[in-house]
PDB file of N, CA and C in Angstrom:
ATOM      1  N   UNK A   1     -59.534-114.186-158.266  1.00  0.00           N
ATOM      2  CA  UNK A   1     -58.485-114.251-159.248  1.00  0.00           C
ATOM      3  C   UNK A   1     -57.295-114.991-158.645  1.00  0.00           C
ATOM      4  N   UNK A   2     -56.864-115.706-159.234  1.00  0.00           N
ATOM      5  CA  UNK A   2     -55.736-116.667-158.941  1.00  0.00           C
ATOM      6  C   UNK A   2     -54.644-116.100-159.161  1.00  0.00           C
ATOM      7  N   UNK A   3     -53.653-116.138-158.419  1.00  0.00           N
ATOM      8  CA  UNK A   3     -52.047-115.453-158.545  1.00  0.00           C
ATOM      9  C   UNK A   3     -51.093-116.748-159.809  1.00  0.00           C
ATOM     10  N   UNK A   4     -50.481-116.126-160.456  1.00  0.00           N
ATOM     11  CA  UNK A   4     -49.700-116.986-160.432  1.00  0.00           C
ATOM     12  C   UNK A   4     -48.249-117.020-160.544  1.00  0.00           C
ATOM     13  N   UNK A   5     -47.862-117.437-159.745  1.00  0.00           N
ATOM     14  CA  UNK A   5     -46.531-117.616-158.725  1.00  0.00           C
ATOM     15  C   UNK A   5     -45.470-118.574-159.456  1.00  0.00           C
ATOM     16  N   UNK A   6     -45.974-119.543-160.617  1.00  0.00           N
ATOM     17  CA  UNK A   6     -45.084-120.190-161.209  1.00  0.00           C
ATOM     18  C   UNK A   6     -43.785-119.390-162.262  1.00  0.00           C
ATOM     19  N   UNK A   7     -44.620-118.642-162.653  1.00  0.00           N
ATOM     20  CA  UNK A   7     -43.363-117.487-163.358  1.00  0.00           C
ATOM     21  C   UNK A   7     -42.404-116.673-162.168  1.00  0.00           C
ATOM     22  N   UNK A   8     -42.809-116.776-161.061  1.00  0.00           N
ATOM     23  CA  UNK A   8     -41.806-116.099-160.010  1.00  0.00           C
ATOM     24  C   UNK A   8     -40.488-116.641-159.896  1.00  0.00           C
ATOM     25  N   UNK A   9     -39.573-115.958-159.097  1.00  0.00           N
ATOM     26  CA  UNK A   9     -38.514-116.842-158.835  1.00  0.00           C
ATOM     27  C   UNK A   9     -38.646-116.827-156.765  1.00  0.00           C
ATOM     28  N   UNK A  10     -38.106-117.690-156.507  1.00  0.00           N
ATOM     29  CA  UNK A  10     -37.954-118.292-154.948  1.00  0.00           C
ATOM     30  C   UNK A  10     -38.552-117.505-154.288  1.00  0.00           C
ATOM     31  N   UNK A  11     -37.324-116.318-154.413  1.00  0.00           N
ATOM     32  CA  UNK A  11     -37.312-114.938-153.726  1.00  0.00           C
ATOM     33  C   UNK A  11     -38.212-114.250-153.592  1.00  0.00           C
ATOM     34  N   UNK A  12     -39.235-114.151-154.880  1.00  0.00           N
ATOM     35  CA  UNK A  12     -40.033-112.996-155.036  1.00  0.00           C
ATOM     36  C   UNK A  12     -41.501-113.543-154.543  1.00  0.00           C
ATOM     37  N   UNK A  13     -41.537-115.166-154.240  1.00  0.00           N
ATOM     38  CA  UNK A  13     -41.945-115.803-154.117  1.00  0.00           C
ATOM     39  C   UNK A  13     -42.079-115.545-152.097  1.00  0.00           C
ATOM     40  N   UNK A  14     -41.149-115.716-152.161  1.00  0.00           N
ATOM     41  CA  UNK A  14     -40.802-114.891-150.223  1.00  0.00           C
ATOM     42  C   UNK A  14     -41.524-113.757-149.957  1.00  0.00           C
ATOM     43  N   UNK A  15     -41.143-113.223-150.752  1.00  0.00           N
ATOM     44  CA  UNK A  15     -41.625-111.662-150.492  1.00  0.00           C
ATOM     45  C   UNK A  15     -42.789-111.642-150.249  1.00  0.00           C
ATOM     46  N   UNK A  16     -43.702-112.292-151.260  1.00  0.00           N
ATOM     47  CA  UNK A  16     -45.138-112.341-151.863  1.00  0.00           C
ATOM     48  C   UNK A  16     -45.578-112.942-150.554  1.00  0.00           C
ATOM     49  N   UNK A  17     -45.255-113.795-149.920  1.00  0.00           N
ATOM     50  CA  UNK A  17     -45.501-114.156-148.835  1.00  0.00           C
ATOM     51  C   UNK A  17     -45.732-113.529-147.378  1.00  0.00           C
ATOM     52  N   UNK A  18     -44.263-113.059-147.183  1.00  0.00           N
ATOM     53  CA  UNK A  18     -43.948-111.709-146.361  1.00  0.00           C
ATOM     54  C   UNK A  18     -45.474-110.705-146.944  1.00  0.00           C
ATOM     55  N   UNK A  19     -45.740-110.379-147.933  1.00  0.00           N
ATOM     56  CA  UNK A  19     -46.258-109.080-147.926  1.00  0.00           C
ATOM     57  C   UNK A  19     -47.817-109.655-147.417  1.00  0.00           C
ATOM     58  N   UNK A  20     -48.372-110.945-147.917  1.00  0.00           N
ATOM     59  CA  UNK A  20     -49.919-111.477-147.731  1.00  0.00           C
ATOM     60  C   UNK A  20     -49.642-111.208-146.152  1.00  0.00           C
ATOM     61  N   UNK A  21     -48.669-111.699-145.487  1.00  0.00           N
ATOM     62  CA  UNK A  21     -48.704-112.545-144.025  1.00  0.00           C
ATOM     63  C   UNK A  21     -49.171-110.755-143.056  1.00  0.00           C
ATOM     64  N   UNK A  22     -48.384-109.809-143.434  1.00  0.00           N
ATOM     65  CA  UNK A  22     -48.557-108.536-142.942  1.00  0.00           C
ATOM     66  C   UNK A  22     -49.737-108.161-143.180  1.00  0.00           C
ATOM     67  N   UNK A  23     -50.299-108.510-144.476  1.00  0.00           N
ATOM     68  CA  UNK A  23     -51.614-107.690-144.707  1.00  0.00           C
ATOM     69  C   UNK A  23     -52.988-108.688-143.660  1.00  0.00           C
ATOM     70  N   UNK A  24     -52.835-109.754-143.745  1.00  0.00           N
ATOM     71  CA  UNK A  24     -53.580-110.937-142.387  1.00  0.00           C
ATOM     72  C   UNK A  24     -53.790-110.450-141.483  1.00  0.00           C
ATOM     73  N   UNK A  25     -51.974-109.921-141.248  1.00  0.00           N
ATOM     74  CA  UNK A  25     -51.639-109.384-139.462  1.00  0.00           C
ATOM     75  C   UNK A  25     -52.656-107.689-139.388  1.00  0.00           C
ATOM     76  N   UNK A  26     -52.752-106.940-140.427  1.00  0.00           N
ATOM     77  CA  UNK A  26     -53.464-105.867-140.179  1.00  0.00           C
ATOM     78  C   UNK A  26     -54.788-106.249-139.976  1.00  0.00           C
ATOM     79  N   UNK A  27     -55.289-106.735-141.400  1.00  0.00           N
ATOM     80  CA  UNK A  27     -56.710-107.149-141.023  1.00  0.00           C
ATOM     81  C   UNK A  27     -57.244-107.557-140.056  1.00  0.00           C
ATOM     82  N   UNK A  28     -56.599-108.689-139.506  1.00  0.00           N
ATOM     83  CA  UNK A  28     -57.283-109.449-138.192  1.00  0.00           C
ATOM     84  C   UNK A  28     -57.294-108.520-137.148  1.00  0.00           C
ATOM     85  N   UNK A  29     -55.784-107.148-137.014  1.00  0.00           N
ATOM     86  CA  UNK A  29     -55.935-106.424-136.049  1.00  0.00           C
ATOM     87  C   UNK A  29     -57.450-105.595-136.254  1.00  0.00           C
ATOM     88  N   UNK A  30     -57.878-104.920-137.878  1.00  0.00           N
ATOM     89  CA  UNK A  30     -58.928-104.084-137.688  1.00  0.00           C
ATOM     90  C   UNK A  30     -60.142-104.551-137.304  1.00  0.00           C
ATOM     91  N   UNK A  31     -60.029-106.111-137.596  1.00  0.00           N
ATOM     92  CA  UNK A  31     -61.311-106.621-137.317  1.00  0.00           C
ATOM     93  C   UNK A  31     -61.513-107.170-135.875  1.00  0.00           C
ATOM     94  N   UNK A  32     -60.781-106.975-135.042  1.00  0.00           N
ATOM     95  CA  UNK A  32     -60.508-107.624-133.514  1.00  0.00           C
ATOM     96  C   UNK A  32     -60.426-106.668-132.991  1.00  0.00           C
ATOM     97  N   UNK A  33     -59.503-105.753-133.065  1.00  0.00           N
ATOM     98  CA  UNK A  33     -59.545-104.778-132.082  1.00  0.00           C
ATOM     99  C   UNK A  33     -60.178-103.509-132.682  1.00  0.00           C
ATOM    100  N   UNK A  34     -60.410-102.909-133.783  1.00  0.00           N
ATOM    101  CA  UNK A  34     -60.947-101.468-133.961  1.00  0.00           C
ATOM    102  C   UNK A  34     -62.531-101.736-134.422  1.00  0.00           C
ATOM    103  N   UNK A  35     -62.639-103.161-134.953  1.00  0.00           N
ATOM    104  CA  UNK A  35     -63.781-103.328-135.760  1.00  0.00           C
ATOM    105  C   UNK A  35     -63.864-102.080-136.395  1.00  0.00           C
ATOM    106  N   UNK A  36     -62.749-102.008-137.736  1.00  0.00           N
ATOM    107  CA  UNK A  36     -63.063-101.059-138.698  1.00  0.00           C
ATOM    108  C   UNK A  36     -63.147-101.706-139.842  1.00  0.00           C
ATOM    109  N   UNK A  37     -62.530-102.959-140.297  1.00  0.00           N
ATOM    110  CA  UNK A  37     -62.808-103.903-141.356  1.00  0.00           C
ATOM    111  C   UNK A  37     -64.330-103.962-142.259  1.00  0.00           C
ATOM    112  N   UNK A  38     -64.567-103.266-142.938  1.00  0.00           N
ATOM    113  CA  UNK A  38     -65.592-103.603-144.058  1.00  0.00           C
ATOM    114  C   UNK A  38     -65.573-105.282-144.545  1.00  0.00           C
ATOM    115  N   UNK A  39     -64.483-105.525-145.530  1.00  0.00           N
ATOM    116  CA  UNK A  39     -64.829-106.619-145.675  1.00  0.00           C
ATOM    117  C   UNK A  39     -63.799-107.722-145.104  1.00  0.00           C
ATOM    118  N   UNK A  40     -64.509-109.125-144.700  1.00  0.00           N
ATOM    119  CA  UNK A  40     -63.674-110.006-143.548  1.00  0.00           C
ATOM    120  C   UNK A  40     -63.035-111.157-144.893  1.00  0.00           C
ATOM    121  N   UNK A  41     -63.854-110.648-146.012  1.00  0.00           N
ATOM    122  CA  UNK A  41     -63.310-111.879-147.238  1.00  0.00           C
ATOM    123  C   UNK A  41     -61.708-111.395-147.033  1.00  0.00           C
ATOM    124  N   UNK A  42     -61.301-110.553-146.978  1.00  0.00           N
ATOM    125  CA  UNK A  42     -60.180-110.179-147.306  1.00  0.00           C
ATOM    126  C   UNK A  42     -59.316-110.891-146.752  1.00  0.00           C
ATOM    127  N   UNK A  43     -59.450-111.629-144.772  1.00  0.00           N
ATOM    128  CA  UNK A  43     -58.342-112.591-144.575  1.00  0.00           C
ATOM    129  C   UNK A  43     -57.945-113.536-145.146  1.00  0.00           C
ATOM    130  N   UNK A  44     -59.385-114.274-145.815  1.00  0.00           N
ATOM    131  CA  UNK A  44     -59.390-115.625-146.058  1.00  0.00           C
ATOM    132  C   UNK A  44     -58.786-115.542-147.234  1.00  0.00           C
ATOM    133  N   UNK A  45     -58.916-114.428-148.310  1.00  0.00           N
ATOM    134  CA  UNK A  45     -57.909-114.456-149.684  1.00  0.00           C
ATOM    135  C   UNK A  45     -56.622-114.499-149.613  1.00  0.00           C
ATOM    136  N   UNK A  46     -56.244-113.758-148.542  1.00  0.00           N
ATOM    137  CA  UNK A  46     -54.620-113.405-148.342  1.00  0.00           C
ATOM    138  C   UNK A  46     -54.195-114.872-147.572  1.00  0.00           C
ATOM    139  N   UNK A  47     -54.830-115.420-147.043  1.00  0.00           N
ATOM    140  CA  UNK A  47     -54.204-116.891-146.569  1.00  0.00           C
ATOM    141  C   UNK A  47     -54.128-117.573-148.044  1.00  0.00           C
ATOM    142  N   UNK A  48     -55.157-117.880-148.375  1.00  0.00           N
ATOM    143  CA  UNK A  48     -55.489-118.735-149.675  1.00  0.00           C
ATOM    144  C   UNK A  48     -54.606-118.203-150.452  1.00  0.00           C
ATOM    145  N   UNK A  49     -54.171-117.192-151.169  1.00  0.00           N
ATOM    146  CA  UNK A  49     -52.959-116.606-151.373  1.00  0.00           C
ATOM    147  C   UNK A  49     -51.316-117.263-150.551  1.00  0.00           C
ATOM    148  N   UNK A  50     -51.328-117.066-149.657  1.00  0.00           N
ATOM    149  CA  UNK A  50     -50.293-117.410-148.809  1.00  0.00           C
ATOM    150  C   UNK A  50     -49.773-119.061-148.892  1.00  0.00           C
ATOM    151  N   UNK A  51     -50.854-119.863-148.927  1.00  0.00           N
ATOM    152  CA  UNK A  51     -51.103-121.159-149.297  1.00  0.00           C
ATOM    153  C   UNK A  51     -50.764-121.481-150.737  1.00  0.00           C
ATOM    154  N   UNK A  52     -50.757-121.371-151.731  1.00  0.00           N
ATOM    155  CA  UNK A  52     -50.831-120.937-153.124  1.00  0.00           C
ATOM    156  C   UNK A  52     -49.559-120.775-153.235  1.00  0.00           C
ATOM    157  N   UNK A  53     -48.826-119.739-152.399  1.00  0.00           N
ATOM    158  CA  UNK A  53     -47.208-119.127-152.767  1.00  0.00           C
ATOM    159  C   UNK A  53     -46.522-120.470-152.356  1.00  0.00           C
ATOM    160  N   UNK A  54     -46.429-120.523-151.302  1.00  0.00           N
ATOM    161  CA  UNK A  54     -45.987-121.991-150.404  1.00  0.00           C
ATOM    162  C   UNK A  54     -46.115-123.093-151.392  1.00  0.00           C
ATOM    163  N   UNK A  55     -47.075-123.529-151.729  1.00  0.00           N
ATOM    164  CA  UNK A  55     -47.460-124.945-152.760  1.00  0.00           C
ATOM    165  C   UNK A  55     -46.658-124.396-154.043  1.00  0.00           C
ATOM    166  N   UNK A  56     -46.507-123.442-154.622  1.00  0.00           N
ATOM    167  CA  UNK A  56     -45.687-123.311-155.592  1.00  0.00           C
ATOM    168  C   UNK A  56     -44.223-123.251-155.235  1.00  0.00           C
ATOM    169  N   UNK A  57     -43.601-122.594-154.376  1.00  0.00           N
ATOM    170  CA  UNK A  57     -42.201-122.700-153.838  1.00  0.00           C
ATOM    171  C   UNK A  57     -42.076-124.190-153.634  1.00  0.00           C
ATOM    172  N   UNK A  58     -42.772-124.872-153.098  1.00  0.00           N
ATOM    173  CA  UNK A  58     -42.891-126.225-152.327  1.00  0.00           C
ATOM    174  C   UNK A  58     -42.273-126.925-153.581  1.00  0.00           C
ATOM    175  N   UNK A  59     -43.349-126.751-154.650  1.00  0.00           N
ATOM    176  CA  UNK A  59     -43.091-127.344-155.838  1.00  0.00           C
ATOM    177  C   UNK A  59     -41.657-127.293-156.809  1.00  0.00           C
ATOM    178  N   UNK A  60     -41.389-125.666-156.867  1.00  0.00           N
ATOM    179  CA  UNK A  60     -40.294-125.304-157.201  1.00  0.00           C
ATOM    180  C   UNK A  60     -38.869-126.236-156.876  1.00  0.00           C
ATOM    181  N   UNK A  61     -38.887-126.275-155.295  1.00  0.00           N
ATOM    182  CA  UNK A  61     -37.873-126.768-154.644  1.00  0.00           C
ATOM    183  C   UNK A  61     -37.743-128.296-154.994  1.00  0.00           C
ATOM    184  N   UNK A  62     -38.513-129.088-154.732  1.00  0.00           N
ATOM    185  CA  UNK A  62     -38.519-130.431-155.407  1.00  0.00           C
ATOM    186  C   UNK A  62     -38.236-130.587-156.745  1.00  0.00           C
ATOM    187  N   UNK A  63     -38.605-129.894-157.497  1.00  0.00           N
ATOM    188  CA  UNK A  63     -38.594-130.181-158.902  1.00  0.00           C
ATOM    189  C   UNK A  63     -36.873-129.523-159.484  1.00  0.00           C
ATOM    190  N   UNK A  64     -36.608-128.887-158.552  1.00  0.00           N
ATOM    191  CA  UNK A  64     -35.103-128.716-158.152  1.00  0.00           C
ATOM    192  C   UNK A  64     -34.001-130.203-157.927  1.00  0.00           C
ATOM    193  N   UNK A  65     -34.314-130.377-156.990  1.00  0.00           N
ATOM    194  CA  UNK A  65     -33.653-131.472-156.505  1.00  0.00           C
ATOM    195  C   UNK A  65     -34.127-132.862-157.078  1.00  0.00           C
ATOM    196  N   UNK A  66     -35.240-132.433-158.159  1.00  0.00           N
ATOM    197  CA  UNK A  66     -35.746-133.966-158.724  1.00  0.00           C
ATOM    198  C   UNK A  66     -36.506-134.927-158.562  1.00  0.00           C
ATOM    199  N   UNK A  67     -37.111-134.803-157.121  1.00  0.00           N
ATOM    200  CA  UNK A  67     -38.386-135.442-156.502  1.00  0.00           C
ATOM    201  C   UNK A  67     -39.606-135.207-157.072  1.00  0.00           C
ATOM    202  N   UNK A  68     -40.034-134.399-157.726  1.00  0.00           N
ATOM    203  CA  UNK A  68     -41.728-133.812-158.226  1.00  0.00           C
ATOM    204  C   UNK A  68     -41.932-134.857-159.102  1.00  0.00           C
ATOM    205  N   UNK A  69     -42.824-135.380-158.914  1.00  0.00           N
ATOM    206  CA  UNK A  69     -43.680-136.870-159.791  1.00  0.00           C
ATOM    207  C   UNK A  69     -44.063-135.912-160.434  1.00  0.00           C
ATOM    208  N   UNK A  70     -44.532-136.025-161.958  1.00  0.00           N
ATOM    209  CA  UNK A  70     -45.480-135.243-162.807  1.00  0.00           C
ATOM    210  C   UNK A  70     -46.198-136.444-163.568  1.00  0.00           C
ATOM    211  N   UNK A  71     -47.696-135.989-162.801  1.00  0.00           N
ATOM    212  CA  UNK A  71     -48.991-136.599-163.038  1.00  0.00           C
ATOM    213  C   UNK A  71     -49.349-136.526-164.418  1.00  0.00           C
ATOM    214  N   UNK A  72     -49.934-137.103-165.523  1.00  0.00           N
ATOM    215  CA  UNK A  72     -50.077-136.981-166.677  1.00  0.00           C
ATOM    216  C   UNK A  72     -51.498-137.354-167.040  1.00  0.00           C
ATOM    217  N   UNK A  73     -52.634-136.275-167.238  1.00  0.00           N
ATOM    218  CA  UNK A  73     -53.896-136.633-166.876  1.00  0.00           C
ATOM    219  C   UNK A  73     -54.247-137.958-168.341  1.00  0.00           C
ATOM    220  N   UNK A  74     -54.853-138.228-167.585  1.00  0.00           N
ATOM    221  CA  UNK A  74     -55.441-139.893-168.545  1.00  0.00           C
ATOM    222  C   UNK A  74     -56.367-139.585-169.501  1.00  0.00           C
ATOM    223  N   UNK A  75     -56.090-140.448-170.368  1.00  0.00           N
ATOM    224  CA  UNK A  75     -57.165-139.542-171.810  1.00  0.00           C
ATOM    225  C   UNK A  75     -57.763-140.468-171.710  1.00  0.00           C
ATOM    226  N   UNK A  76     -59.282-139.889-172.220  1.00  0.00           N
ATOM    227  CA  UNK A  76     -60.632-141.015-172.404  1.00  0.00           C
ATOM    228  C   UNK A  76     -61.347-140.074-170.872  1.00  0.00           C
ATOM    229  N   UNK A  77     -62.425-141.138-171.049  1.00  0.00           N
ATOM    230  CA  UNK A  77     -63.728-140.842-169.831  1.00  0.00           C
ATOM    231  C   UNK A  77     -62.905-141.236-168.625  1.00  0.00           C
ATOM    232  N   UNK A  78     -63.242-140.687-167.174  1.00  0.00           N
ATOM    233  CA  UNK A  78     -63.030-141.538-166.090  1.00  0.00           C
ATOM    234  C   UNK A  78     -64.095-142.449-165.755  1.00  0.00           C
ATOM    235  N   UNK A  79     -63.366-143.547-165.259  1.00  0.00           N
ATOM    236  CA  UNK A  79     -64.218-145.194-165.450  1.00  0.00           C
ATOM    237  C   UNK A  79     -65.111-144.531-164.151  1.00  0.00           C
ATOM    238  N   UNK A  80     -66.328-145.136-164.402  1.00  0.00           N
ATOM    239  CA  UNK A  80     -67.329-145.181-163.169  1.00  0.00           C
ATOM    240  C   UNK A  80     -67.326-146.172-162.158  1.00  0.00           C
ATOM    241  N   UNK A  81     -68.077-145.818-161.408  1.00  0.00           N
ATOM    242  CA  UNK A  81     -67.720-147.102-160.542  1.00  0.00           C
ATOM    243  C   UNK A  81     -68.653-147.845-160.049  1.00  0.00           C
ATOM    244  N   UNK A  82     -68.634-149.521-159.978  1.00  0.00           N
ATOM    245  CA  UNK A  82     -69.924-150.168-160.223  1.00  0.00           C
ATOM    246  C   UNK A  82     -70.476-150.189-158.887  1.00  0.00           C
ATOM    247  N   UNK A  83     -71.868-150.844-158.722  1.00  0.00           N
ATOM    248  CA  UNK A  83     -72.835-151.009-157.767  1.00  0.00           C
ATOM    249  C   UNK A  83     -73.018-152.477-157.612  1.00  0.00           C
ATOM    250  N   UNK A  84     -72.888-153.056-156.104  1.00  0.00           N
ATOM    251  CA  UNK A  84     -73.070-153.993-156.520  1.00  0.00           C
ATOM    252  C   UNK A  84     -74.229-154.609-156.516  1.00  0.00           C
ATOM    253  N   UNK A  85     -74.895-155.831-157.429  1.00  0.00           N
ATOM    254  CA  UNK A  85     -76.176-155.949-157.263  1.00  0.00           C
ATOM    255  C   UNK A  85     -76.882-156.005-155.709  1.00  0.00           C
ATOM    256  N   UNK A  86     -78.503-155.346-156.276  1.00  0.00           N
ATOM    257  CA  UNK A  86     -79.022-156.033-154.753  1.00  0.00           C
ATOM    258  C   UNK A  86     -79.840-156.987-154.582  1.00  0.00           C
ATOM    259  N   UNK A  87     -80.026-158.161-155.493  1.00  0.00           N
ATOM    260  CA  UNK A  87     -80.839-159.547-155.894  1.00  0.00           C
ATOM    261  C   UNK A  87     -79.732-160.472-155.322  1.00  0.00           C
ATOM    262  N   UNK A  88     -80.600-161.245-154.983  1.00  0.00           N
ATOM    263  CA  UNK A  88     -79.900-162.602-154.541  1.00  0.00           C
ATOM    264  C   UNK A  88     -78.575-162.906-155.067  1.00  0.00           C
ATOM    265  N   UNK A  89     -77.536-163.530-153.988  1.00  0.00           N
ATOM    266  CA  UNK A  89     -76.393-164.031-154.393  1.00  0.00           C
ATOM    267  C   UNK A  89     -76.174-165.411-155.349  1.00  0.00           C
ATOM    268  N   UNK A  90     -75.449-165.784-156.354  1.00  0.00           N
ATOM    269  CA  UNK A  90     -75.711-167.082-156.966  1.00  0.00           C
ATOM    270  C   UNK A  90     -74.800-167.665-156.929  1.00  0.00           C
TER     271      UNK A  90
END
């Protein structure tokens, strides 16, 4: 399940961060030193999470100050891309 962090504000956005980065710091301890960790998915969400908060603050802040390009997806098919023949050159 995907967070989403765009309705946040900065702050809460911090926090959310702060709180993934602690829960990492436990896990990796149960799984390194107590090996009590059941499941190890759990670091890789809370980074991917952590990553996620960041790219949205990231975004936030630019689009602040006015830098954020906004991409505008292209309507129609995306063009393919050709091959070039393999018969003789003419």
């Amino acid at each position: 399940m995907k967070d989403d962090f765009k309705s946040l504000s900065p702050e809460e956005i911090k926090k959310e961060i702060v709180s993934s980065s602690e829960e990492v710091r436990k896990a990796r301890f149960q799984y390194g030193v107590t090996r009590s960790l059941e499941n190890t998915k759990t670091i890789r969400d809370h980074k991917k999470r952590i990553a996620r908060a960041l790219t949205t603050l990231r975004e936030k802040e630019l689009s602040a100050q006015g830098k954020l390009k906004q991409i505008a997806p292209k309507a129609g098919s995306v063009a393919k891309a050709t091959k070039p023949s393999k018969g003789k050159k003419k």
